[in-house]
Every structure is written in structure tokens, then in C-alpha cells.
N, C-alpha and C. Protein backbone atom coordinates (compact mmCIF):
# COMPACT_ATOMS: atom_id res chain seq x y z
N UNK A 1 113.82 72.62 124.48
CA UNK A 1 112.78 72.85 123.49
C UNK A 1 112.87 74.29 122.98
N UNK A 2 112.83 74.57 121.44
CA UNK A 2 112.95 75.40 120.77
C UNK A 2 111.82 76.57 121.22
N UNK A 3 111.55 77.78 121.64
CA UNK A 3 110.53 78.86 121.33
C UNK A 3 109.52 78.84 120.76
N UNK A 4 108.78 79.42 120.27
CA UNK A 4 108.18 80.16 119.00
C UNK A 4 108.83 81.15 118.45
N UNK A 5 109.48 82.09 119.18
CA UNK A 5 109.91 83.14 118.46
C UNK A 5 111.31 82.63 117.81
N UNK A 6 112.10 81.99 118.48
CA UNK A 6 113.21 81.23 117.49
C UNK A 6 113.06 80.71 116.33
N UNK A 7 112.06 79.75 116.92
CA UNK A 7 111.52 78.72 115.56
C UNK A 7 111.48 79.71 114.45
N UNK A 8 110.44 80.61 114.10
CA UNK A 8 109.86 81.38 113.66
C UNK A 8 110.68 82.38 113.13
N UNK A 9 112.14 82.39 113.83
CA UNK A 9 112.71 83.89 112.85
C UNK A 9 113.59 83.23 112.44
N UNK A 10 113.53 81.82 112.62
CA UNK A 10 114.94 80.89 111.46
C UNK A 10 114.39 80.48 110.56
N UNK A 11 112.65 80.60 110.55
CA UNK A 11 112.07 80.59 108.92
C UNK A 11 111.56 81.80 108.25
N UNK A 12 112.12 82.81 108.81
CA UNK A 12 112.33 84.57 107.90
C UNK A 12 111.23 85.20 108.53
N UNK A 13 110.28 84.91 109.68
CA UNK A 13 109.33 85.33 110.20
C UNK A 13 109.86 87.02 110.78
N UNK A 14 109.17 87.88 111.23
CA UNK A 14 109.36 88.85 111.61
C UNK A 14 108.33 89.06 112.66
N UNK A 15 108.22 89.42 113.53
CA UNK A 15 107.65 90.04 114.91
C UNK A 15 107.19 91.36 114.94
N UNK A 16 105.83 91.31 115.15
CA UNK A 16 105.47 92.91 115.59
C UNK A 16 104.20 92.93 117.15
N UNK A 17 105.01 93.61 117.96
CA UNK A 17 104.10 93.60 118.67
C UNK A 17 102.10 94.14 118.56
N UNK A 18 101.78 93.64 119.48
CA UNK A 18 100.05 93.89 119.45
C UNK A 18 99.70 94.35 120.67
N UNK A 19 98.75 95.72 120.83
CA UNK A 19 98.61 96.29 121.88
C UNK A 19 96.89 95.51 122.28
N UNK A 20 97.08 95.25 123.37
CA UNK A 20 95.39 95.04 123.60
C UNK A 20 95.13 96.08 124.36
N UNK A 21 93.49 96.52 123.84
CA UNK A 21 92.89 97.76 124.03
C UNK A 21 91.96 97.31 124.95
N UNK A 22 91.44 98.18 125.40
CA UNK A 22 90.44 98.33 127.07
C UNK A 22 89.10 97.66 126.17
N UNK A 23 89.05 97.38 124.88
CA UNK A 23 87.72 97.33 124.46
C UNK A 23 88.27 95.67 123.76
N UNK A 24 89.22 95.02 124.23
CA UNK A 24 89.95 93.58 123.82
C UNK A 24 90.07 93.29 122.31
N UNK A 25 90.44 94.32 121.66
CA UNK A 25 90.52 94.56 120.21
C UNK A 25 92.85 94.36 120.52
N UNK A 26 92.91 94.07 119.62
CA UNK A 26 94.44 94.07 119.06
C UNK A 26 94.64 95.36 117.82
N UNK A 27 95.69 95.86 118.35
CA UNK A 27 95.71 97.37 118.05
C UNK A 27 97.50 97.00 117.59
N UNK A 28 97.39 97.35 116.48
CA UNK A 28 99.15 97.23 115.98
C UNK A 28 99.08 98.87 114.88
N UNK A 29 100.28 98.91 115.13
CA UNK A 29 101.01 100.34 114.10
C UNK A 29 101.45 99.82 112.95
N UNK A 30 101.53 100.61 112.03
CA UNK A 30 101.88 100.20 110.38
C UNK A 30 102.14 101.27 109.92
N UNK A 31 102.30 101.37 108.42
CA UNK A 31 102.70 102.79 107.81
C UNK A 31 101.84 102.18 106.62
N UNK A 32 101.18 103.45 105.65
CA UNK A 32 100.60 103.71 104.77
C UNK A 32 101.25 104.41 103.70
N UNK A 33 101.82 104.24 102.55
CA UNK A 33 102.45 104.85 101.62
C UNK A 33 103.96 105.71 102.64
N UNK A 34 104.36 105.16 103.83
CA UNK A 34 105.19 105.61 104.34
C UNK A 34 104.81 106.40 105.28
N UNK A 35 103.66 106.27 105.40
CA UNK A 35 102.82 107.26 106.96
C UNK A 35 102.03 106.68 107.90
N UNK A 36 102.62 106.63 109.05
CA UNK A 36 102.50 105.86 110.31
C UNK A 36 100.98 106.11 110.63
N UNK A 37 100.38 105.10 110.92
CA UNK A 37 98.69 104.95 111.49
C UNK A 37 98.49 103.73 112.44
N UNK A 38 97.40 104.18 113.40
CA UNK A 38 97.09 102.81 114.32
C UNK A 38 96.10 102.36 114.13
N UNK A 39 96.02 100.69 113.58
CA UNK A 39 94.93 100.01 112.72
C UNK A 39 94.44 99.22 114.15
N UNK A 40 93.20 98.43 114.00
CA UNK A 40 92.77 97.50 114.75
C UNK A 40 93.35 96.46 113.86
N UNK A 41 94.01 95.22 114.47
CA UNK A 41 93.98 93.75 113.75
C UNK A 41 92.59 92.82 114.19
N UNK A 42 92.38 92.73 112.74
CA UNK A 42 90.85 92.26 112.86
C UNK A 42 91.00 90.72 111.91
N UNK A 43 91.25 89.61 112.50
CA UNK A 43 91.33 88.24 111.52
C UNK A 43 89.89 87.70 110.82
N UNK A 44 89.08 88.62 110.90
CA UNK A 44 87.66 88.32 110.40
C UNK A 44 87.33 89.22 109.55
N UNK A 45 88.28 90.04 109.28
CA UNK A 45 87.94 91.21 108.05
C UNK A 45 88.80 90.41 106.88
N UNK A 46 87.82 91.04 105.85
CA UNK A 46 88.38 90.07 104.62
C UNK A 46 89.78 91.23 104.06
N UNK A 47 89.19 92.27 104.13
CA UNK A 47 90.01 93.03 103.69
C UNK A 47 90.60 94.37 104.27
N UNK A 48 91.56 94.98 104.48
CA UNK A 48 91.85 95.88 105.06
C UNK A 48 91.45 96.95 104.73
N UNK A 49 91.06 97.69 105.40
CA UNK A 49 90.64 99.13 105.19
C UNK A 49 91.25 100.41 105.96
N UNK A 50 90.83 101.35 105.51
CA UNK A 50 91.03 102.73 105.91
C UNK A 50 90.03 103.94 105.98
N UNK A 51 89.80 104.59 106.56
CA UNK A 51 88.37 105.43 106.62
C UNK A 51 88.95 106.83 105.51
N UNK A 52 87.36 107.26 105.24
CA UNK A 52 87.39 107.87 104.13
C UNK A 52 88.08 108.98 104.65
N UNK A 53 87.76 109.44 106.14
CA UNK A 53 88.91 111.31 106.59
C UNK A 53 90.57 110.62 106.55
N UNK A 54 90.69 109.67 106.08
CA UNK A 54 92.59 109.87 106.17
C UNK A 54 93.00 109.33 104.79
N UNK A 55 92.13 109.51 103.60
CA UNK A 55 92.38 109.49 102.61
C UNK A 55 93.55 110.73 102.03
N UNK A 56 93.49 111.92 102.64
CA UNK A 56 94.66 112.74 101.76
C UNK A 56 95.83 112.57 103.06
N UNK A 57 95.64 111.96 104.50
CA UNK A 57 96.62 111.91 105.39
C UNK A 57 97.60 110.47 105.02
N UNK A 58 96.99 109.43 104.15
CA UNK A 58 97.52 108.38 103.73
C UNK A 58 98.25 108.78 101.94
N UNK A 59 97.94 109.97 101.36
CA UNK A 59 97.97 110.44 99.95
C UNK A 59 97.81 109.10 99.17
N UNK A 60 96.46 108.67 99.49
CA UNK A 60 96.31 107.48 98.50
C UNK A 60 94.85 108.42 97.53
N UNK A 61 95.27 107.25 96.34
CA UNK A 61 94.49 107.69 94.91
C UNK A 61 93.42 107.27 95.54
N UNK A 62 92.30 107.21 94.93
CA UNK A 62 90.62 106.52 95.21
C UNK A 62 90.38 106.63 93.60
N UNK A 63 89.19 105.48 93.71
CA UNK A 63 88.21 105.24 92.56
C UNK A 63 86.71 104.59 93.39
N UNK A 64 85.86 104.92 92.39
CA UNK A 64 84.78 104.65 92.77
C UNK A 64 85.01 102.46 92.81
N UNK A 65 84.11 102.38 93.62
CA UNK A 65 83.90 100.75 93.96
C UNK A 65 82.18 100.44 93.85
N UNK A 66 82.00 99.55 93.26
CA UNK A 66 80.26 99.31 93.49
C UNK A 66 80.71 98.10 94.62
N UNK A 67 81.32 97.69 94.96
CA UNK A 67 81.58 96.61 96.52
C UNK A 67 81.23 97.09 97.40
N UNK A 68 80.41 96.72 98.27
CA UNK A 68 79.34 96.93 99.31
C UNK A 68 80.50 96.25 100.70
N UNK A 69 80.54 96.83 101.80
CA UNK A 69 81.30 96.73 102.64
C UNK A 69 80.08 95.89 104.05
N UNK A 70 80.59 95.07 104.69
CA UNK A 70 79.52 94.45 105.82
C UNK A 70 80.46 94.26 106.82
N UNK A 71 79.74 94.42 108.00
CA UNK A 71 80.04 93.71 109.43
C UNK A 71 79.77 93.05 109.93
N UNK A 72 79.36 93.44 111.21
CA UNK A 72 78.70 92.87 112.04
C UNK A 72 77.15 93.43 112.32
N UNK A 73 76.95 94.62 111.52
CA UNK A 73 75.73 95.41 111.39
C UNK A 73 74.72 95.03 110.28
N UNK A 74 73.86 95.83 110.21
CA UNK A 74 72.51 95.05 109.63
C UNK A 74 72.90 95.75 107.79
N UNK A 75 73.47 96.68 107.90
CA UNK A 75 73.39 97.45 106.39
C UNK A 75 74.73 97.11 105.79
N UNK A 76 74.89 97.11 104.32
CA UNK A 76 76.00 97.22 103.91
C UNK A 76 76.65 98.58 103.36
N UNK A 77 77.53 98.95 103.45
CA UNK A 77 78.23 100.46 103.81
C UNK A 77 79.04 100.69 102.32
N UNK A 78 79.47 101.67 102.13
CA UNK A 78 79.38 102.35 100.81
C UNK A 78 81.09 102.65 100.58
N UNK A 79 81.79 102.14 99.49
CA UNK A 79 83.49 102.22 99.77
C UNK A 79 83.94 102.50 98.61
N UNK A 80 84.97 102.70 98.49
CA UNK A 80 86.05 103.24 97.51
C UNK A 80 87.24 102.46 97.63
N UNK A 81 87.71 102.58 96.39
CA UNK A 81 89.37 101.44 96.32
C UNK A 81 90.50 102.46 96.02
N UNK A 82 91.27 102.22 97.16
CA UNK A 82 92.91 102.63 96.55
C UNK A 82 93.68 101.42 96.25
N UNK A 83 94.03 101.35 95.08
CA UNK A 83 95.50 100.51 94.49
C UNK A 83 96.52 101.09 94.64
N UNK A 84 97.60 100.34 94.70
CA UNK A 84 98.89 100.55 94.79
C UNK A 84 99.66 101.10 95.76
N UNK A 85 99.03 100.90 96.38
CA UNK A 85 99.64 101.45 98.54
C UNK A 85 101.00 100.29 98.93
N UNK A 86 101.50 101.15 99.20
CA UNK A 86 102.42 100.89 99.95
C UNK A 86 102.22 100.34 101.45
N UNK A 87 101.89 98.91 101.75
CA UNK A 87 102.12 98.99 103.45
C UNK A 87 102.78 98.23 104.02
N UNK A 88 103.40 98.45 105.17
CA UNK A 88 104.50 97.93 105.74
C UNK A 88 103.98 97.98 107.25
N UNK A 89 104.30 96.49 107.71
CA UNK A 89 103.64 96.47 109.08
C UNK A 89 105.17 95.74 109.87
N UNK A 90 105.84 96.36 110.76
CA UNK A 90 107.20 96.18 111.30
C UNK A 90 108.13 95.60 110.39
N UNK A 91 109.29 94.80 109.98
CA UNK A 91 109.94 94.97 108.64
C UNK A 91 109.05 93.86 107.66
N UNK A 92 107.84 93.82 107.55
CA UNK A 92 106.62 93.13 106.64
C UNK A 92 106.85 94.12 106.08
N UNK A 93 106.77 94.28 104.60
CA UNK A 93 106.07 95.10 104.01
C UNK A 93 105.23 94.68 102.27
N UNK A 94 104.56 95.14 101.82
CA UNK A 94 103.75 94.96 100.85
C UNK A 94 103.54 96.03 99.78
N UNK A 95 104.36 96.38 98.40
CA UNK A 95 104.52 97.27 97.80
C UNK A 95 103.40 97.35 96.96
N UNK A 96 102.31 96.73 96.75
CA UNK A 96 101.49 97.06 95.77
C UNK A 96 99.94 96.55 96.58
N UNK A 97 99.69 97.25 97.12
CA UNK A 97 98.39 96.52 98.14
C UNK A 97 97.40 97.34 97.68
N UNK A 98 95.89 96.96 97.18
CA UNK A 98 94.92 97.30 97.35
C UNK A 98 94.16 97.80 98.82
N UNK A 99 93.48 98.55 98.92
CA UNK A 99 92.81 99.07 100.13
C UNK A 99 91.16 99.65 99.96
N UNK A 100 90.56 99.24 100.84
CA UNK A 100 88.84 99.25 100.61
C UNK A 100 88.66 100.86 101.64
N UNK A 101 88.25 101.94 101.24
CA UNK A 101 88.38 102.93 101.61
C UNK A 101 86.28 102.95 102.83
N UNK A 102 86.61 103.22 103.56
CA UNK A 102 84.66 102.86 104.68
C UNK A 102 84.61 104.00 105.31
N UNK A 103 83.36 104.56 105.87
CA UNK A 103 83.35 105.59 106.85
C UNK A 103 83.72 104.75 108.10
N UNK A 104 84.61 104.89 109.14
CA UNK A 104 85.10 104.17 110.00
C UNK A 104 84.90 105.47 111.20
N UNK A 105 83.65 106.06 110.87
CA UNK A 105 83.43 107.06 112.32
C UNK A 105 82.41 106.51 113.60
N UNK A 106 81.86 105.82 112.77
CA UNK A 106 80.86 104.50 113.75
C UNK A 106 81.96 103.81 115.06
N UNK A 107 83.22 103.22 114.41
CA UNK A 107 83.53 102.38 114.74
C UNK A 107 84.71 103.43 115.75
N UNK A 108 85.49 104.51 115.49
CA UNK A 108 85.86 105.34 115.63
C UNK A 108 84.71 106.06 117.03
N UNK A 109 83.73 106.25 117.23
CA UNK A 109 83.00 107.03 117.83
C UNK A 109 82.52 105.78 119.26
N UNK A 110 82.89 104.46 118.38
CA UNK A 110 82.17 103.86 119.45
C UNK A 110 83.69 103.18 120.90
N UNK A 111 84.80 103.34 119.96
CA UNK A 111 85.71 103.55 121.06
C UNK A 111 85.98 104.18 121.94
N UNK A 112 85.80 105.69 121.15
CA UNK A 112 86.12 106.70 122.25
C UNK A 112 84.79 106.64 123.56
N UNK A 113 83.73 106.31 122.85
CA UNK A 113 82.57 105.70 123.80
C UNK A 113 83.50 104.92 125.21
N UNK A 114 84.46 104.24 125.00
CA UNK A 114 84.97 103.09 125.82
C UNK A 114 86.41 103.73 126.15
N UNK A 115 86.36 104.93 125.58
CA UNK A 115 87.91 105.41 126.65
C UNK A 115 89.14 105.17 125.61
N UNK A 116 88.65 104.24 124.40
CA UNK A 116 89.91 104.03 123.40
C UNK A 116 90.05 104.50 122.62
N UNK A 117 91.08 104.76 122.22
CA UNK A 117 91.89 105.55 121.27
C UNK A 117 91.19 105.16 119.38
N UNK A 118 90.87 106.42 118.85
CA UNK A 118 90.75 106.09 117.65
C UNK A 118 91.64 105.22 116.73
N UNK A 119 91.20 104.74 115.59
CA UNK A 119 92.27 104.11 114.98
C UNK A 119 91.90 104.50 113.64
N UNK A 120 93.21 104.15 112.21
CA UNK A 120 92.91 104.84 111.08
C UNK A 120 92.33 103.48 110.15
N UNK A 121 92.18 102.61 110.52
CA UNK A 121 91.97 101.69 109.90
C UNK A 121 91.90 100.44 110.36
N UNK A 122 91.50 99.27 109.34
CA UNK A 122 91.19 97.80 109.90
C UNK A 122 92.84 97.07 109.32
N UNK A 123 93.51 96.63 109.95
CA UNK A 123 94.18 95.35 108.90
C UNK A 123 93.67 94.22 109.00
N UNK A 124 93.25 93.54 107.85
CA UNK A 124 92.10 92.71 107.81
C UNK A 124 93.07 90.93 107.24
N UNK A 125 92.56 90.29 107.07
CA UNK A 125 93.07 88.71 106.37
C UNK A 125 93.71 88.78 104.87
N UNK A 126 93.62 89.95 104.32
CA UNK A 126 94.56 90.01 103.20
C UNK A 126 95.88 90.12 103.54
N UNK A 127 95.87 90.81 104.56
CA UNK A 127 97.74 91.05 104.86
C UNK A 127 98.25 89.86 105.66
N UNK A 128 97.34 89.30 106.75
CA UNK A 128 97.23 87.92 107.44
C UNK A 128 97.64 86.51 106.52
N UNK A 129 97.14 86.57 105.05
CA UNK A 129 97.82 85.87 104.15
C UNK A 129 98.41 85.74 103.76
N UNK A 130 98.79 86.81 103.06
CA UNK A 130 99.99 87.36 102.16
C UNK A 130 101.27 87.25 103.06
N UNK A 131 101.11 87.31 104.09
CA UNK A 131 102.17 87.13 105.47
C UNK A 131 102.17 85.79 106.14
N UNK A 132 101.54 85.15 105.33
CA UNK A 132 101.62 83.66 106.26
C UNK A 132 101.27 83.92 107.50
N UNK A 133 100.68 84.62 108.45
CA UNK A 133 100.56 85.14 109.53
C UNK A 133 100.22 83.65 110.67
N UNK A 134 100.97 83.88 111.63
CA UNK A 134 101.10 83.40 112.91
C UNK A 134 100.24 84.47 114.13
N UNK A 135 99.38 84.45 115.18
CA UNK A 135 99.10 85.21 115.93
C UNK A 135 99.63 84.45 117.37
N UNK A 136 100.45 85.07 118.06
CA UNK A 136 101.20 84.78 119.67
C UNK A 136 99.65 85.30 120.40
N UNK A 137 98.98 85.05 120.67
CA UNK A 137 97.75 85.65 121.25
C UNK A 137 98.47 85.66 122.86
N UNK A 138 99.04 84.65 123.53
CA UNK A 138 99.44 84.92 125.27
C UNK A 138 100.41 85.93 125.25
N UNK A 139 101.68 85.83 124.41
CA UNK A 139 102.42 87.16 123.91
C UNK A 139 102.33 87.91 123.72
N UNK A 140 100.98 88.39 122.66
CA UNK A 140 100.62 89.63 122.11
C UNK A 140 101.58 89.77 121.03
N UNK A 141 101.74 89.21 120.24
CA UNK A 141 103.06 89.29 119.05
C UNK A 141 102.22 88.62 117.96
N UNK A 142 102.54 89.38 116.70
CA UNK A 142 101.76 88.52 114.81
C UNK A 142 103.44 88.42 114.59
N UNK A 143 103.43 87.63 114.02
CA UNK A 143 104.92 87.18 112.92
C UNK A 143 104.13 86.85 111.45
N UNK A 144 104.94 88.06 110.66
CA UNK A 144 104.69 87.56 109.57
C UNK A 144 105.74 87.17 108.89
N UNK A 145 105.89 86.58 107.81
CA UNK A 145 106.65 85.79 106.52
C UNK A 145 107.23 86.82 105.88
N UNK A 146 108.38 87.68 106.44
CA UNK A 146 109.25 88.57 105.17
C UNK A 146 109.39 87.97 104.03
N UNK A 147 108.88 89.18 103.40
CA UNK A 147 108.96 88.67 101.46
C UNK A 147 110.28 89.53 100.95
N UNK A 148 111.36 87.92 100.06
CA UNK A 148 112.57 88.67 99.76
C UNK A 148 111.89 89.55 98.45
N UNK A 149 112.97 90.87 98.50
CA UNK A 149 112.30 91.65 97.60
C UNK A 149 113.48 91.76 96.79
């Protein structure tokens, strides 16, 4: 009987590992316009984000957004859009990606609360799509769908 990971890279899939964190969050690395950051993978976020302090560490543009950002909290939170980002998550990558810019110091403040490591951002179900995304959850491995470019 065939793998998953076989199966999966004879239909152009690609592999990136997933760290689980002390706080049972999935923690994967990516690059931002070509600059390495550690996101939470979050399959319940609609959209990926990035917090507003690594806006000139990502050198992404911003524009104002009237889109109201929500969680799991009672208020809706206040954001900004970068177009045209570059992101690439192990050889995935995505040359023209929108990004929802959040204060992510809540979420940021409440890790280190728990001993874990900050992170620069969410990757959320836009990239999960766009990637056909598979999650290995006993593995700890996402395969996404390389796009020929």
C-alpha cells in the first residue's frame, strides 16, 4: 500500500513540516516578500494575516481597509490591506497574495504568557485553498499543490 507522502508528491504536492507548540497551535515558517517569519497555521482563519509591527520588516505597501477583523473575541479589530506580497511557504509559493494587516500583540502577549514563542502572523484558509491543502495532523506535515509557474 502506497503512503501519503508518495501518493501526494506524484500529484505535484509539496511537504512542509508543522511544529506543534506547548500551547497545541501548528506553527510553520514561510517567507514574506522574501523574508522569513513564523506564522501560526490556523484552518479557521479566513484570511491570512500579519501584525501591524512587521509591516516595514515584511516591506509590504498598506492601504486603509474598512473590513473589520473577528475571532474568537467579543470586538471586531481594526486592519489594513497589503496587495501584492509575495508568499512562499516551503517550495509553495504565491506571487500576488493579498494580506489583512491586525494588531497581533494580544495574541503575541498571550503566548509568551504560555512559554511560546511569538509569531509574525496567521496563515489562514486562503493559502489552504489556493494550495489544495492536505493537513498530515499524526505527521505534523501540510502538502500543498505546487503551482506550475
Amino acid at each position: 500500500m502506497q503512503d501519503l507522502k508518495d501518493f501526494l508528491f506524484e500529484r505535484g504536492y509539496v511537504r512542509i513540516k508543522l511544529k506543534k507548540t506547548i500551547t497545541n497551535h501548528f506553527e510553520i515558517k514561510a517567507k514574506i516578500n522574501g523574508i522569513k517569519g513564523n506564522f501560526i497555521l490556523d484552518t479557521g482563519a479566513s484570511k491570512s494575516c500579519v501584525g501591524f509591527e512587521d509591516i516595514e520588516y515584511f516591506n509590504l505597501e498598506t492601504e486603509d481597509s474598512e473590513e473589520k477583523a473577528s475571532g474568537a473575541g467579543p470586538s471586531e479589530i481594526d486592519t489594513l490591506i497589503s496587495a501584492q506580497n509575495q508568499v512562499t511557504v516551503g517550495k509553495f509559493n504565491i506571487k500576488k497574495m493579498s494580506l489583512i494587516l491586525i494588531d497581533l500583540s494580544h495574541i503575541n502577549k498571550a503566548l509568551e504568557k504560555q512559554d511560546a514563542n511569538p509569531v509574525k502572523g496567521i496563515l489562514g484558509a486562503d493559502i489552504l485553498i489556493k494550495g489544495k491543502s492536505i493537513i498530515d495532523y499524526n505527521k505534523k506535515y501540510l502538502y500543498l499543490l505546487k503551482k506550475k509557474n
